[in-house]
N, C-alpha and C. Protein backbone atom coordinates (compact mmCIF):
# COMPACT_ATOMS: atom_id res chain seq x y z
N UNK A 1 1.14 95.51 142.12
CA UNK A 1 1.68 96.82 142.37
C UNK A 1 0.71 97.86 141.81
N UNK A 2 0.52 99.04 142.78
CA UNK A 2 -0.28 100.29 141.71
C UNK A 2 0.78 101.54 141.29
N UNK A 3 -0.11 102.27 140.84
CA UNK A 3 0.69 103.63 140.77
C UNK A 3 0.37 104.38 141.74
N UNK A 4 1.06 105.25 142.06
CA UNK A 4 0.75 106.12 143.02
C UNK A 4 -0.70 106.98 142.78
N UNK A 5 -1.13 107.61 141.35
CA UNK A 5 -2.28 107.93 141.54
C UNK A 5 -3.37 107.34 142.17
N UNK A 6 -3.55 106.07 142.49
CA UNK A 6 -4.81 105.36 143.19
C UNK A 6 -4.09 105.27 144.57
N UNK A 7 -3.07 105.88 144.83
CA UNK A 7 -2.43 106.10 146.52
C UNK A 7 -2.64 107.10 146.87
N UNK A 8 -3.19 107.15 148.38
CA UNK A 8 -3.59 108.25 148.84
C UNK A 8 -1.64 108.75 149.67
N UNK A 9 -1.26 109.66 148.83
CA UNK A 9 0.43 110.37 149.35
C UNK A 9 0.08 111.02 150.41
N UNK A 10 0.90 111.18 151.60
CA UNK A 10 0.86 112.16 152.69
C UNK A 10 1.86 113.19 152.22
N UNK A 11 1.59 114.35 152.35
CA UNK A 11 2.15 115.78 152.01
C UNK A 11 3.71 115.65 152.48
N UNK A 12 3.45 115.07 153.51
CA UNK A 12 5.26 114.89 154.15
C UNK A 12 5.87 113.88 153.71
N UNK A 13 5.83 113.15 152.52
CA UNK A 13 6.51 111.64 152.12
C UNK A 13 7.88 111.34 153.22
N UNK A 14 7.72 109.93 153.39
CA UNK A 14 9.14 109.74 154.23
C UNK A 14 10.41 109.04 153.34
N UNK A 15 11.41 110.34 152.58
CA UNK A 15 12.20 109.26 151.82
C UNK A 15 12.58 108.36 151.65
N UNK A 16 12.48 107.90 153.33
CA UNK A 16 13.31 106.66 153.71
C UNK A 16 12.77 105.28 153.18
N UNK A 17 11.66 105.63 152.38
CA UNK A 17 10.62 104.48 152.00
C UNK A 17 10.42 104.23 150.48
N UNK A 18 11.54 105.60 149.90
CA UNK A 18 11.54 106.03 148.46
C UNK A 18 12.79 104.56 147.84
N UNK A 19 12.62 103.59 147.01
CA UNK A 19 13.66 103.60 145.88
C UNK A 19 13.42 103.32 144.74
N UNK A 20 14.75 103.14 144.22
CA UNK A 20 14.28 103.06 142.32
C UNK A 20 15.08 101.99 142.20
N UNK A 21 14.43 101.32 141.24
CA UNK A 21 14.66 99.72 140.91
C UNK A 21 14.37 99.31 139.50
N UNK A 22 14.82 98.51 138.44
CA UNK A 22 14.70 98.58 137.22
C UNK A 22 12.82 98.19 137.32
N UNK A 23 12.51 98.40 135.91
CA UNK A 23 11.28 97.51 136.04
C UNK A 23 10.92 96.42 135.91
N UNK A 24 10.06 95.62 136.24
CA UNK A 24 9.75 94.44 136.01
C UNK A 24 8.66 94.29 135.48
N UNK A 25 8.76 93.28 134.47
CA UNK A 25 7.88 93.28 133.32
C UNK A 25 6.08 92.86 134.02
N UNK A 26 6.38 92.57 135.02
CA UNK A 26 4.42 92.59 135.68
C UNK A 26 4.37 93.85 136.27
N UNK A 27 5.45 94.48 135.67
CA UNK A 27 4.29 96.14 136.15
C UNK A 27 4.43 97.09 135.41
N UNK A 28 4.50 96.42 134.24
CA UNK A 28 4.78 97.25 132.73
C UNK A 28 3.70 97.66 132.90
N UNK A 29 1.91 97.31 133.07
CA UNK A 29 1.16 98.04 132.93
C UNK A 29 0.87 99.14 134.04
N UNK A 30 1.71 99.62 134.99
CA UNK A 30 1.70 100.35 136.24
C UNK A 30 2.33 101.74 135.31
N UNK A 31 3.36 101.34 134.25
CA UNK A 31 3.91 102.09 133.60
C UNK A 31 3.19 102.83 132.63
N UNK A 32 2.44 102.06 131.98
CA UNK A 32 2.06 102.13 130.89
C UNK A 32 0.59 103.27 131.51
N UNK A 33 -0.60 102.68 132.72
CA UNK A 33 -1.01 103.55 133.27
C UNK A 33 -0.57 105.24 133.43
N UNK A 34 0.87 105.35 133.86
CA UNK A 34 1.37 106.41 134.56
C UNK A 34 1.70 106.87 133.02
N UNK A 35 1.91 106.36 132.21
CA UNK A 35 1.92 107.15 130.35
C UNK A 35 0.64 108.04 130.13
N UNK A 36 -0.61 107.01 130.47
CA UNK A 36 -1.93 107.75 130.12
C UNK A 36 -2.35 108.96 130.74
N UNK A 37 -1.80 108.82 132.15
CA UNK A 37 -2.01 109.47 132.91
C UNK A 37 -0.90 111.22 132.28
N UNK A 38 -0.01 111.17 131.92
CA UNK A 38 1.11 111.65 131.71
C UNK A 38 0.97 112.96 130.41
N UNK A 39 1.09 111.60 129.30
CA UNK A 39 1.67 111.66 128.30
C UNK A 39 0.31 111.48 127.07
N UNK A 40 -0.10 112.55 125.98
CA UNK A 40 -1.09 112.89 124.90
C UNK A 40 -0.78 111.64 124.03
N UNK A 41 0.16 110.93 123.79
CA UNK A 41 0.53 110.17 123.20
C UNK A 41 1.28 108.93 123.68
N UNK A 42 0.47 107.77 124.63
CA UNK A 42 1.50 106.91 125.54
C UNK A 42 1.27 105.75 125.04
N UNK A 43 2.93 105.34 125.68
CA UNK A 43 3.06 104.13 125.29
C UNK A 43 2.32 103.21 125.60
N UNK A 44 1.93 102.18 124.60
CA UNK A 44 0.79 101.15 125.56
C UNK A 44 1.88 100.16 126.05
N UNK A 45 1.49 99.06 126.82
CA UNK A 45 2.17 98.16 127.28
C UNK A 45 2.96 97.33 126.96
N UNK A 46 1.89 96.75 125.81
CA UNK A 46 2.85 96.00 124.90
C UNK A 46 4.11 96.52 124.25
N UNK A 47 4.02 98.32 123.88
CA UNK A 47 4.98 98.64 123.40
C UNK A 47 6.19 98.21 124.46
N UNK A 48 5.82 98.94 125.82
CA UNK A 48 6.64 99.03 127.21
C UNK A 48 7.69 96.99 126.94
N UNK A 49 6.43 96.29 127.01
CA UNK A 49 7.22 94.84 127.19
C UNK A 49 8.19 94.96 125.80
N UNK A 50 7.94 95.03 125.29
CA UNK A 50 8.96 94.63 123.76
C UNK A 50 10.28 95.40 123.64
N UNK A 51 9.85 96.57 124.35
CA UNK A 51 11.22 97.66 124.65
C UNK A 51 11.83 96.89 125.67
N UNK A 52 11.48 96.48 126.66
CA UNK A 52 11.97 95.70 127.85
C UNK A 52 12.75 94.40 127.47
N UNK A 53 12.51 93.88 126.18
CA UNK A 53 13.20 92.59 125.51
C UNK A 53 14.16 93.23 124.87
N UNK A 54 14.72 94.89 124.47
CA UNK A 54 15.37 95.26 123.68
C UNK A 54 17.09 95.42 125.02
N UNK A 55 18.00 94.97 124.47
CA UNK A 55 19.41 95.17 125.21
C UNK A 55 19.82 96.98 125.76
N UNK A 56 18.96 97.71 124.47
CA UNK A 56 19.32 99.09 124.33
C UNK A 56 18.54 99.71 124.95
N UNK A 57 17.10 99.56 125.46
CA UNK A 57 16.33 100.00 126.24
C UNK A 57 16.48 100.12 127.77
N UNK A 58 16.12 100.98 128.49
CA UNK A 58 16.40 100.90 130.41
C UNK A 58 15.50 101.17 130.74
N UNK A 59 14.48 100.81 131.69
CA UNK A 59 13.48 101.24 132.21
C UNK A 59 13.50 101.19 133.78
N UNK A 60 13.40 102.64 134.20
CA UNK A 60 13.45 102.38 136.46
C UNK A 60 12.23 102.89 136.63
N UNK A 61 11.76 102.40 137.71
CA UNK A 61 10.55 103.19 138.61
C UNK A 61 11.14 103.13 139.87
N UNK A 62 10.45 104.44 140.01
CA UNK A 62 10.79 105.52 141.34
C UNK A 62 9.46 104.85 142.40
N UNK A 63 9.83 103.81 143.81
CA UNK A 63 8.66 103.51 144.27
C UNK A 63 8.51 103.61 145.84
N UNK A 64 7.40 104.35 146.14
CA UNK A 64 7.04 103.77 147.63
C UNK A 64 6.69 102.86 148.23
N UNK A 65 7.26 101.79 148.75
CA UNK A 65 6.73 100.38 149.48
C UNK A 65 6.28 99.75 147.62
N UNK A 66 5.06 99.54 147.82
CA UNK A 66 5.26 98.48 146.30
C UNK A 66 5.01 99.87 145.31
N UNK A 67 4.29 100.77 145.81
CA UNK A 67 3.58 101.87 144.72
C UNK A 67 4.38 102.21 144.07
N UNK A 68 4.06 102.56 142.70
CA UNK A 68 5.19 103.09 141.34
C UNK A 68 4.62 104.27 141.61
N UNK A 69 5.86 105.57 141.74
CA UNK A 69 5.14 106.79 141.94
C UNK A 69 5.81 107.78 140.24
N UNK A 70 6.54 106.76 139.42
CA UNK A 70 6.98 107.30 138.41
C UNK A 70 8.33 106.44 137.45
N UNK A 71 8.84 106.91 136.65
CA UNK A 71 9.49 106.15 135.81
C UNK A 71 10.66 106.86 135.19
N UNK A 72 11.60 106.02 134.55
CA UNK A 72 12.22 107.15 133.30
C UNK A 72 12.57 105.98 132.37
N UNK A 73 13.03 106.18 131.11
CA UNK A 73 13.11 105.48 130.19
C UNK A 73 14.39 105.89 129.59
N UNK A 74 15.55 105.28 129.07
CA UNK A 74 16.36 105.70 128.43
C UNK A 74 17.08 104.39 127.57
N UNK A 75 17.67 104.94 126.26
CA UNK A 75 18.83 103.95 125.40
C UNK A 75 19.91 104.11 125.71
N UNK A 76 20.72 103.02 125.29
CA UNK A 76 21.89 103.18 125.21
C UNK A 76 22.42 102.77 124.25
N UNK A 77 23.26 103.46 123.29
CA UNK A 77 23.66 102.80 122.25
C UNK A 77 25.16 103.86 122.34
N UNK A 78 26.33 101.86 122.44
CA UNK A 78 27.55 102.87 122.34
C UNK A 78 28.00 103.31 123.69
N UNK A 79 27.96 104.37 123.42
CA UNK A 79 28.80 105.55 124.22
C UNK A 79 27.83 107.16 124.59
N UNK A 80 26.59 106.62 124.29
CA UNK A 80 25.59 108.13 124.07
C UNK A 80 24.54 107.46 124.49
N UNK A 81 24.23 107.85 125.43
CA UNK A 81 22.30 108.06 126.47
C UNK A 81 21.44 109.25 125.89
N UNK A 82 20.03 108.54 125.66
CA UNK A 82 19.02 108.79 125.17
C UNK A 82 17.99 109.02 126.41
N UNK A 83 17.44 110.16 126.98
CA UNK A 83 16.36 110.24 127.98
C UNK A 83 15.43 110.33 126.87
N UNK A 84 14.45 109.23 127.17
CA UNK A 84 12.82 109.33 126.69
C UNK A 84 11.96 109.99 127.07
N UNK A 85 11.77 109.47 127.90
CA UNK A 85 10.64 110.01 129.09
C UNK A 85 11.74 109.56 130.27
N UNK A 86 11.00 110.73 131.04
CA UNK A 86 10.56 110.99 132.72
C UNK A 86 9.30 111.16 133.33
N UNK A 87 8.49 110.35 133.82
CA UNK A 87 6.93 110.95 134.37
C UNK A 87 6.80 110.37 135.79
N UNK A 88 6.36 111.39 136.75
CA UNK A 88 5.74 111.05 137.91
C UNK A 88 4.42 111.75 137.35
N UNK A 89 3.70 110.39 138.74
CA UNK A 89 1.92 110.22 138.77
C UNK A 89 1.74 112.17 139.13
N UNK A 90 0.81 112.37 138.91
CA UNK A 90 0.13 113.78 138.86
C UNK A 90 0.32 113.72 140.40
N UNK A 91 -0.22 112.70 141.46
CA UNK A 91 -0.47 112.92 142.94
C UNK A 91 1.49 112.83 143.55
N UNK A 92 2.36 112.76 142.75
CA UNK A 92 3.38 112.79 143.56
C UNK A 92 4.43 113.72 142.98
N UNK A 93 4.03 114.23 141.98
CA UNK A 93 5.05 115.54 141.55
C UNK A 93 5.31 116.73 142.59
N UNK A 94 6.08 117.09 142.50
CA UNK A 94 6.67 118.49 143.18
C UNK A 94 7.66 117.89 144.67
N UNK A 95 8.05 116.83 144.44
CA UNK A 95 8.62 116.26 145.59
C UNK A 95 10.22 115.86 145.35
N UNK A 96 10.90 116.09 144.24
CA UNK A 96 12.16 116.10 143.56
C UNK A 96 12.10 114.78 143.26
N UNK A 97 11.52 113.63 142.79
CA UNK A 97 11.45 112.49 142.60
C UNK A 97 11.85 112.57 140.99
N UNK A 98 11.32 113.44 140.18
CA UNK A 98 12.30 113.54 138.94
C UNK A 98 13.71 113.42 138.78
N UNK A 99 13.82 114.58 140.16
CA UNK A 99 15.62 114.53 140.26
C UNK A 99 16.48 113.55 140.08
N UNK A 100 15.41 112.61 141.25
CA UNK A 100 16.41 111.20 141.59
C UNK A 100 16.58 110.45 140.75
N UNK A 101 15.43 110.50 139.66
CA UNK A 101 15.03 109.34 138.66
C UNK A 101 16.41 110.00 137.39
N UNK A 102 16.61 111.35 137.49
CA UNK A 102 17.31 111.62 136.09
C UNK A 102 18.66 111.77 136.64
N UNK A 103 19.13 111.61 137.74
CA UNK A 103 20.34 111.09 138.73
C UNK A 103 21.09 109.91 138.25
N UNK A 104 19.79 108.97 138.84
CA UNK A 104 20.06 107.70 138.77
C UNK A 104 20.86 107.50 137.26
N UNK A 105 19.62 107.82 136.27
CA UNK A 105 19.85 107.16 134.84
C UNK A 105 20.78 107.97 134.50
N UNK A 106 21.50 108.75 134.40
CA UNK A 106 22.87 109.43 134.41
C UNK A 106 24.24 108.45 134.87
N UNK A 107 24.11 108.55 136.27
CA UNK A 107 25.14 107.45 136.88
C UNK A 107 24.80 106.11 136.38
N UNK A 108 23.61 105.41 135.71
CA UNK A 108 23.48 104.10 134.84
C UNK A 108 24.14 104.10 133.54
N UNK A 109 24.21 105.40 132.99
CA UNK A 109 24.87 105.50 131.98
C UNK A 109 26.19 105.41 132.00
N UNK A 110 26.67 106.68 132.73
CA UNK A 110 28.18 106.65 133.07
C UNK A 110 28.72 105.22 133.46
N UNK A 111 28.20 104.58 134.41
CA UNK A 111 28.62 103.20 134.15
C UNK A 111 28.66 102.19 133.62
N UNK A 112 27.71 102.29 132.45
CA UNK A 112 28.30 101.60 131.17
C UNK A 112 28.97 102.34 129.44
N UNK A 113 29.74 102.94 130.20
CA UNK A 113 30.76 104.06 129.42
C UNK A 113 30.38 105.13 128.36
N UNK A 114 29.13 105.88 128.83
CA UNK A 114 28.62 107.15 127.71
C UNK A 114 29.04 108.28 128.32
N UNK A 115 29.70 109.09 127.21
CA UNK A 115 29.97 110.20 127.88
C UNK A 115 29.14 111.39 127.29
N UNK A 116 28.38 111.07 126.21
CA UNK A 116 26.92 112.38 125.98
C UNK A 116 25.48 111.34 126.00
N UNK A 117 25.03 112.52 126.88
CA UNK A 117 23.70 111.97 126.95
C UNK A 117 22.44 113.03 125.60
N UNK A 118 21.33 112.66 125.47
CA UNK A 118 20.71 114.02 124.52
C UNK A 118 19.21 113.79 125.35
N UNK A 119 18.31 114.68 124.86
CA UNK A 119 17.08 114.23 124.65
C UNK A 119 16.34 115.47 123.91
N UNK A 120 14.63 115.40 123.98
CA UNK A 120 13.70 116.01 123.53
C UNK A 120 12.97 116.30 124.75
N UNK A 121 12.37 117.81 124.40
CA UNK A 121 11.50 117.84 125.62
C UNK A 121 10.19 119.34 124.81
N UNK A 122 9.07 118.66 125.39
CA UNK A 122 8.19 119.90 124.75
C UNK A 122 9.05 121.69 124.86
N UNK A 123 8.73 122.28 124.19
CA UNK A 123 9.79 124.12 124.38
C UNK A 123 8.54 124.13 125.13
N UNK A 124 7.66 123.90 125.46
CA UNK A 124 6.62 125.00 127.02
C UNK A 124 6.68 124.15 128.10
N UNK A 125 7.20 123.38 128.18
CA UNK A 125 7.52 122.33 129.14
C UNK A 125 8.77 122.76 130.28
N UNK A 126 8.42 123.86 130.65
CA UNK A 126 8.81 124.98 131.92
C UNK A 126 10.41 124.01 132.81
N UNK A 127 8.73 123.25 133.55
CA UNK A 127 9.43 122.12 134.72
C UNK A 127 10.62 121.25 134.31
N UNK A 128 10.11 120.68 132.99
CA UNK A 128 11.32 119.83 132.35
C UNK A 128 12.56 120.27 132.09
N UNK A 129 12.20 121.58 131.98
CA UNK A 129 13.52 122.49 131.15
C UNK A 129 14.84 122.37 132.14
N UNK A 130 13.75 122.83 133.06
CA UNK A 130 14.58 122.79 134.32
C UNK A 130 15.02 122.61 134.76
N UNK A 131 14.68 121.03 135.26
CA UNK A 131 15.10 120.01 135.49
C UNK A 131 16.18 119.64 134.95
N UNK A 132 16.59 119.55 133.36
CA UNK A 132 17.27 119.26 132.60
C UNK A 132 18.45 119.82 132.71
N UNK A 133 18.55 121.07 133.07
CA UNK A 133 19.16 122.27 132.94
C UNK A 133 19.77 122.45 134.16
N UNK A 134 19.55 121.83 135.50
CA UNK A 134 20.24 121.73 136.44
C UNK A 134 21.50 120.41 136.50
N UNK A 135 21.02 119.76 135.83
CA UNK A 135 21.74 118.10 135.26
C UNK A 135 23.10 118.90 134.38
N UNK A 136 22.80 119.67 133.72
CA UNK A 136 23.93 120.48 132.70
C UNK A 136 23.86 120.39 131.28
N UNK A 137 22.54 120.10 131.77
CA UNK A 137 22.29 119.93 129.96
C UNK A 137 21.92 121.19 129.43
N UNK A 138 21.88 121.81 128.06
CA UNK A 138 22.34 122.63 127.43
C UNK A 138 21.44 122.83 126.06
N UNK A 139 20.63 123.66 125.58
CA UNK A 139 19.78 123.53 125.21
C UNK A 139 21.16 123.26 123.20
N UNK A 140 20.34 122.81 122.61
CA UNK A 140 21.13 121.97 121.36
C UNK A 140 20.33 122.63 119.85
N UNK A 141 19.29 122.98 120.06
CA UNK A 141 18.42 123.03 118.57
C UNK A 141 17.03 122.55 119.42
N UNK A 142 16.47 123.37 117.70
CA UNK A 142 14.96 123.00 117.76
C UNK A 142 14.20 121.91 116.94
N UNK A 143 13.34 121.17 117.23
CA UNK A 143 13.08 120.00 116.04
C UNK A 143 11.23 120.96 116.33
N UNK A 144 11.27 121.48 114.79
CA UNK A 144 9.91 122.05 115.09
C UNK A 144 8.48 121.21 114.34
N UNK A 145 7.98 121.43 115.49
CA UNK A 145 6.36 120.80 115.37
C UNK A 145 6.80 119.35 115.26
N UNK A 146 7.61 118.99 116.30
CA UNK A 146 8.01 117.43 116.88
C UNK A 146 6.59 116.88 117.29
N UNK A 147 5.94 117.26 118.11
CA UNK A 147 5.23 116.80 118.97
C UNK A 147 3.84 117.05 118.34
N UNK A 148 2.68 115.98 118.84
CA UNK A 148 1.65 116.47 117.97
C UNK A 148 0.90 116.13 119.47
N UNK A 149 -0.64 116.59 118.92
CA UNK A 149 -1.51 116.34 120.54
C UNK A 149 -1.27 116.94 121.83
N UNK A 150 -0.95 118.42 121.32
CA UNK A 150 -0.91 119.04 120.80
C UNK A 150 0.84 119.66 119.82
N UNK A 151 0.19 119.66 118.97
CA UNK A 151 1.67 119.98 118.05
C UNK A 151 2.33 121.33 118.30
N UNK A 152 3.72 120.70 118.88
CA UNK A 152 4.54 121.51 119.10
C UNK A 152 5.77 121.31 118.88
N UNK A 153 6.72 122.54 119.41
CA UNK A 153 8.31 122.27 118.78
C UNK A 153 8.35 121.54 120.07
N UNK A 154 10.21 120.85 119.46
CA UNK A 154 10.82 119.74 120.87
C UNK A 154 12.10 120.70 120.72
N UNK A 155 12.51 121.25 122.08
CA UNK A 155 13.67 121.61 122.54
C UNK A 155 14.66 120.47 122.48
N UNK A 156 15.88 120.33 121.89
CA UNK A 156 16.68 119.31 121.83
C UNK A 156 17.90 120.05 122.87
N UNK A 157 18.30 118.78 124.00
CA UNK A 157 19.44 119.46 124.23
C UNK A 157 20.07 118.01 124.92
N UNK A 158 21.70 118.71 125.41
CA UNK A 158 23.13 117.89 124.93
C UNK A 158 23.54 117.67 126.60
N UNK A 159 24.19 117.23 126.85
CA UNK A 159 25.28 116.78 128.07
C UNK A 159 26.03 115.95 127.73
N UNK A 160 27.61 116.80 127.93
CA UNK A 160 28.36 115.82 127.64
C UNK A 160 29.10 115.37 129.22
N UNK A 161 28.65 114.41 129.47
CA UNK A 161 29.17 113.57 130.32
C UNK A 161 30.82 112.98 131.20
């Protein structure tokens, strides 16, 4: 399997070719790629597999035909969902494929009985906000100078489910 960055995307994607499926551990490094690609600070693979052995961990990719065009990551512990990450490849953003991915892991949650979800997200992190914020999530507090590489505050915010 690749990631979508080494796929050449047509401007018009055909949804009909779009789904999301948990991951499977031979394409942890498809994941782990789309981190580097992503993320100042990514997970390497090995981290990815060992989370993947954890009960509390979820991992989906968002894919075209075999291509991983992105991911999301979330816990579950209880009754309360944890979004980690969300990342699509640089070549397939702006196509609502976040949407679907923070959809999905919502209704994964709700069906195994959480009714607040939380997360972290960079405060200049515009798109994310956004995103988040159409879901109903609600901005919660600041955790300042969370993030390093570059160090910054993490917007914390809530949905209760």
């Amino acid at each position: 399997m690749t990631i979508a960055s080494q796929v050449n995307l047509a401007t018009n994607m055909d949804l009909n070719e779009i789904k999301i499926a948990p991951l499977d551990k031979n394409d942890a490094h498809c994941v782990a790629e789309i981190e580097k690609e992503v993320f100042s600070l990514p997970f390497k693979e090995s981290d990815i597999l060992e989370y993947l052995d954890s009960p509390i961990w979820h991992f989906f990719v968002i894919k075209r035909g075999e291509d991983i065009l992105g991911y999301i990551s979330l816990t579950i512990i209880i009754d309360e969902c944890q979004i980690v990450n969300v990342a699509i490849t640089n070549s397939a953003r702006g196509r609502g494929l976040g949407s679907w991915l923070v959809e999905y892991a919502l209704d994964f949650a709700k069906q195994r009985g959480c009714n607040k979800a939380f997360l972290e997200v960079r405060a200049s992190n515009e798109n994310a906000i956004r995103l988040y914020k159409k879901f109903g999530f609600a901005e919660s507090g600041i955790s300042k100078s969370h993030y390093s590489l570059p160090r910054e505050d993490a917007l914390l915010m809530n949905l209760d489910m």
